[in-house]
Protein backbone atom coordinates (compact mmCIF):
# COMPACT_ATOMS: atom_id res chain seq x y z
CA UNK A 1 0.00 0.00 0.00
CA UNK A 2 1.19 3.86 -0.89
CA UNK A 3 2.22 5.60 2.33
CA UNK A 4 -0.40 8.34 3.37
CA UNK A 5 -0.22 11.59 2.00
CA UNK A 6 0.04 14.57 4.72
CA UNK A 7 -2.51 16.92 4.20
CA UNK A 8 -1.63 21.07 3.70
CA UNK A 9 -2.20 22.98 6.71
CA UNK A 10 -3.18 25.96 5.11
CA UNK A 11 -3.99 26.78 1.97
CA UNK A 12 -1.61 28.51 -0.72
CA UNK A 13 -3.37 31.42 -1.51
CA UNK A 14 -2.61 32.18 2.52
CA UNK A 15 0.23 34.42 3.23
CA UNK A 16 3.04 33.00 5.82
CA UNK A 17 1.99 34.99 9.64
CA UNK A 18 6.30 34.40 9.55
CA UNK A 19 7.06 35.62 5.78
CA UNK A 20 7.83 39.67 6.23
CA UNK A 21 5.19 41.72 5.06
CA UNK A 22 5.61 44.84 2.84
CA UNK A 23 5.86 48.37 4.93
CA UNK A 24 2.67 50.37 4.05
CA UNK A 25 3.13 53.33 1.54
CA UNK A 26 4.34 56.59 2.74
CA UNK A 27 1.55 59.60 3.10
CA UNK A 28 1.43 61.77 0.22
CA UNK A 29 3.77 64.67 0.46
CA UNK A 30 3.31 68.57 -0.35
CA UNK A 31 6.00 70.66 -1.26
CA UNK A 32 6.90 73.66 0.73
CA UNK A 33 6.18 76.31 -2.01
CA UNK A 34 2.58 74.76 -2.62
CA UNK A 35 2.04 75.19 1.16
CA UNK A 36 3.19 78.50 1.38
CA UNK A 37 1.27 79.25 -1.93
CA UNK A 38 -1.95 77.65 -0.28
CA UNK A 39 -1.23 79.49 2.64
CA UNK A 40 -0.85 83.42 0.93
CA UNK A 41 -4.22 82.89 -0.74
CA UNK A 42 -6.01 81.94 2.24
CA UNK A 43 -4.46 84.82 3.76
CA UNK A 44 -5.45 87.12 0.68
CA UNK A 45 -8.81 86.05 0.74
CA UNK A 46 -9.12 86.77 4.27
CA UNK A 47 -7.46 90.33 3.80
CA UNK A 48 -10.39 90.80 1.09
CA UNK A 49 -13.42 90.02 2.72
CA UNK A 50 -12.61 92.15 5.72
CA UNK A 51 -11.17 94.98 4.00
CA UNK A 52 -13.61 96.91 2.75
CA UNK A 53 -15.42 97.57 5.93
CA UNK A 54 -12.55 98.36 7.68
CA UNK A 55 -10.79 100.33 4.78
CA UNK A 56 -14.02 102.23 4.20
CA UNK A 57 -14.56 105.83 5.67
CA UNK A 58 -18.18 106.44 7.53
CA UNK A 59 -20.81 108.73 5.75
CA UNK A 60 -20.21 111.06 8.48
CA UNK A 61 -16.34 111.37 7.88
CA UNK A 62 -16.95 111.34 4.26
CA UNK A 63 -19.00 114.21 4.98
CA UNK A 64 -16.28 115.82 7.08
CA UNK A 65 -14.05 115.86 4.46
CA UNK A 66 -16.07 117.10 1.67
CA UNK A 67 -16.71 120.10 3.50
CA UNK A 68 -13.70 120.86 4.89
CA UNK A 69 -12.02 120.48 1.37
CA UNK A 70 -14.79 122.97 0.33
CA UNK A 71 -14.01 125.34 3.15
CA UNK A 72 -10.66 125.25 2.42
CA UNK A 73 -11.34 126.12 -1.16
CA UNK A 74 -13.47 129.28 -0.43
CA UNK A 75 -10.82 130.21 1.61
CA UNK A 76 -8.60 130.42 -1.47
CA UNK A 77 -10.95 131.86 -3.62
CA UNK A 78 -11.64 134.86 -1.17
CA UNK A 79 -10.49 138.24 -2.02
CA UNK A 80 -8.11 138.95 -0.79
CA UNK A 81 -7.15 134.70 -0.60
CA UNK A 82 -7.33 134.08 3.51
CA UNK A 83 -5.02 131.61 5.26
CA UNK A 84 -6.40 128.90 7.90
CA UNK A 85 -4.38 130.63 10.40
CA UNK A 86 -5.92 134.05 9.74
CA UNK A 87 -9.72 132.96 9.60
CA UNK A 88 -12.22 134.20 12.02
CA UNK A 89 -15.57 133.55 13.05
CA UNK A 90 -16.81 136.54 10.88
CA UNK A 91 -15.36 134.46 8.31
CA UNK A 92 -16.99 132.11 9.25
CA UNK A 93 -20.37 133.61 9.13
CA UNK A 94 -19.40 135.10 5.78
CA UNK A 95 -18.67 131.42 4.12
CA UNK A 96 -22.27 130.31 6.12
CA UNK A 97 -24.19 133.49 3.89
CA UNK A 98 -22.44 132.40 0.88
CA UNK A 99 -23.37 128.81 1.01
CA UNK A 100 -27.22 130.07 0.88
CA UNK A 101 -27.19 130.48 -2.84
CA UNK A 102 -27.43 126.48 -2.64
CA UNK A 103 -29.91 126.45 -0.59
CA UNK A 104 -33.15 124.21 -0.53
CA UNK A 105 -35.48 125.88 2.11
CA UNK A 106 -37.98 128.15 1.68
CA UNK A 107 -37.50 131.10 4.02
CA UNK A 108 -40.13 133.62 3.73
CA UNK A 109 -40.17 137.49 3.76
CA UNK A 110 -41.81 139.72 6.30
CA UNK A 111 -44.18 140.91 3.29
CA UNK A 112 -44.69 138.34 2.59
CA UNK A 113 -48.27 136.80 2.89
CA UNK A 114 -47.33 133.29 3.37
CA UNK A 115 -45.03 134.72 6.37
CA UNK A 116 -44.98 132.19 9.34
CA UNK A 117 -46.85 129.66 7.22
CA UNK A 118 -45.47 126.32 7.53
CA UNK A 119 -47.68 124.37 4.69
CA UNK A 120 -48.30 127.49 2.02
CA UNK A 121 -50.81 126.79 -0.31
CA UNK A 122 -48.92 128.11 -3.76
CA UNK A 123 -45.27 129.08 -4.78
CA UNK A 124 -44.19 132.97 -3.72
CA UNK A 125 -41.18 134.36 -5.02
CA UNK A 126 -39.24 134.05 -1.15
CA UNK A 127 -35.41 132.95 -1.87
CA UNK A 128 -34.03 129.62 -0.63
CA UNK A 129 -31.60 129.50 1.95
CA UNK A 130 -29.84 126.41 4.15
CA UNK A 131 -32.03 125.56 6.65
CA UNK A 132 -30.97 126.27 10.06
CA UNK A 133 -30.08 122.57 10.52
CA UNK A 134 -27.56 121.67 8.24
CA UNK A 135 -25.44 124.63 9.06
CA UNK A 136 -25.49 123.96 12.77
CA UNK A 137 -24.53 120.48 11.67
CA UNK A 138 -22.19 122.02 9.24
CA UNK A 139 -20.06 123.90 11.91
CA UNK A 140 -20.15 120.59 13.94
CA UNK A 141 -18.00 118.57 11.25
CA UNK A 142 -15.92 121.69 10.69
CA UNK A 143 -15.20 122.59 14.28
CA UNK A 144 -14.33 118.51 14.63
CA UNK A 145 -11.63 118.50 11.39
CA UNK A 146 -10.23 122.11 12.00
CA UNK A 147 -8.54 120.57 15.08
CA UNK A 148 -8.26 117.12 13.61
CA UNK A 149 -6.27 119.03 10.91
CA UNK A 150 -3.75 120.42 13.81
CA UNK A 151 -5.68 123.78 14.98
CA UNK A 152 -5.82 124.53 18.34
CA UNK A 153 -8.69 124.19 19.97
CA UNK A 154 -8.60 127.80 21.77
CA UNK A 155 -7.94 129.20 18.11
CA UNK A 156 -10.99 127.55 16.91
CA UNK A 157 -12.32 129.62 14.59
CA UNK A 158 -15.87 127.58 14.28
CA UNK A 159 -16.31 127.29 17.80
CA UNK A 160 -16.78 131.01 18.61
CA UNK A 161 -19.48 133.06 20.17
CA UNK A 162 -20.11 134.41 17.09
CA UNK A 163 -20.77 131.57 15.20
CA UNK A 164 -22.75 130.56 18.22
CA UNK A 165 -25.01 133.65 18.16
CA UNK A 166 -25.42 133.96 14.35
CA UNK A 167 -26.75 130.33 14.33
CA UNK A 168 -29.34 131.17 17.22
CA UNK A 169 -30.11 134.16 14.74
CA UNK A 170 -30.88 131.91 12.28
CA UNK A 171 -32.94 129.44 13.93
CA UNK A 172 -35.12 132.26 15.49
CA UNK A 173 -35.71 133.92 11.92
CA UNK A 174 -36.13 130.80 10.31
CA UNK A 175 -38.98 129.44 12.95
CA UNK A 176 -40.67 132.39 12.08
CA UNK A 177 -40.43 133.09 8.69
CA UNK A 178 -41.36 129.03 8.48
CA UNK A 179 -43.44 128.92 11.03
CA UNK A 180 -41.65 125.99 12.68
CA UNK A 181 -40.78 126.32 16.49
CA UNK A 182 -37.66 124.63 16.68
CA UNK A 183 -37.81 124.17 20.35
CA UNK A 184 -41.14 121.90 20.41
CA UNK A 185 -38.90 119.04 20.06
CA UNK A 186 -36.85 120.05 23.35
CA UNK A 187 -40.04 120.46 25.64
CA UNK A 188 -41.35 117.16 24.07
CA UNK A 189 -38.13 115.80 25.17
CA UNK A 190 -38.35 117.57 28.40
CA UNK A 191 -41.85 116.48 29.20
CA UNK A 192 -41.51 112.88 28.62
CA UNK A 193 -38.43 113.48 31.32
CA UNK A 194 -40.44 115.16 33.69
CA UNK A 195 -43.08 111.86 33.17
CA UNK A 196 -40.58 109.43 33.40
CA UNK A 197 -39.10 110.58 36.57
CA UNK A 198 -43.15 111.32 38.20
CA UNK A 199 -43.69 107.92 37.03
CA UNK A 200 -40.49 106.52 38.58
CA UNK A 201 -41.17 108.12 42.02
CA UNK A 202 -44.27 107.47 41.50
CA UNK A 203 -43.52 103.58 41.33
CA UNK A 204 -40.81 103.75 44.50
CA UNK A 205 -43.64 105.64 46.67
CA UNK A 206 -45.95 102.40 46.03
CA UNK A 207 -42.88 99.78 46.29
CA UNK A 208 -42.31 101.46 49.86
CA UNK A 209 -45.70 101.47 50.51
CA UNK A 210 -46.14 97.88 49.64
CA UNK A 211 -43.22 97.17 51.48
CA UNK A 212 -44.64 98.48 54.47
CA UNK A 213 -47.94 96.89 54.19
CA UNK A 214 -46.01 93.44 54.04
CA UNK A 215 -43.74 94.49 57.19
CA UNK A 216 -47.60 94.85 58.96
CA UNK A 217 -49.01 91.90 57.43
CA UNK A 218 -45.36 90.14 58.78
CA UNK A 219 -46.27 90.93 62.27
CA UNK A 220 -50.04 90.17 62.44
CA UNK A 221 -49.04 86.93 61.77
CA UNK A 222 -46.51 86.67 63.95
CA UNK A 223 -48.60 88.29 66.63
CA UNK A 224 -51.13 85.68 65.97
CA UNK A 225 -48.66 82.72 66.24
């Protein structure tokens, strides 16, 4: 008889536990200049998205600028031309009169019959002039970039008296002539101050008053204990 054949332990297809197995492939490697290229645009794009808000000027210092570029422009135009350093507040006043030829508001005459009207009924030949508000608001933005320019605030030649009292001058003729009382505004203001604080002692007096009536109530029971 044939000897027995020994059987295979495993099959072949099954790879020897005591063979050595391949090392496992290496991560995939980027170069330092695509890294740093990766890494400027990320940066760029960052740079772009915020800076247009922060690059940006506000509407108010837009503002600022546009009119003091305009002042300073008058100022060269005068006659005789005028210097920053040799402005006053009567020049001042005298730019404020010549920046009513570009005026929008309707200021009316004494004479005339619409005089104190605030909603006239047809056109009359009263000139326009700036409206009370925009200059004071003008002067504001000035005052603020004449020293933001380097001027001294005690040389100031926007924050005068005179200034102060032409633009109360203004106001006053302007209320009237419009028939607008620039002041409601204030006591409207005023008033709902006055309410707030009634209401507000009004409120503590009945907190203290409550808190009184619960020290009594406190004792009664106590009292009854």
């Amino acid at each position: 008889m044939d000897p027995p054949v020994a059987e295979p332990s495993g099959s072949a297809d099954e790879p020897d536990p005591s063979s050595p197995q391949p090392p496992p492939p290496p991560p995939p490697t980027v170069s330092p200049s695509a890294a740093a290229a990766a890494a400027a645009a990320a940066a760029a794009a960052t740079t772009s998205s915020s800076s247009p808000s922060s690059s940006q000027p506000s509407r108010y210092e837009s503002q600022k600028r546009r009119d003091w570029n305009t002042f300073l422009q008058y100022l060269r135009n005068h006659k005789p031309p005028l210097t920053l350093s040799r402005c006053s507040g009567a020049h001042v006043i005298e730019f404020l009169k010549y920046l009513d030829q570009f005026g929008k508001t309707k200021v009316h005459a004494q004479d005339c019959p619409y005089f104190g009207h605030p909603n006239p009924p047809a056109p009359c030949p009263c000139p326009l002039r700036q409206a009370w508000g925009s200059l004071d608001a003008l002067i504001g933005r000035l005052r603020a970039a004449y020293e933001e320019s380097g001027g001294r605030p005690d040389s100031n030649p926007f924050a005068t008296s005179v200034v102060r009292i032409y633009l109360r001058e203004v106001r006053e003729s302007q209320a009237k002539a419009r028939g607008i009382p620039y002041e409601k505004k204030k006591r409207k203001r005023q008033t709902g101050m006055a309410s707030t604080s009634s209401s507000s002692s009004a409120s503590a007096s009945s907190s203290k008053a409550s808190d009184k009536a619960g020290e009594g109530g406190s004792g009664i029971a106590g009292g009854g204990e």
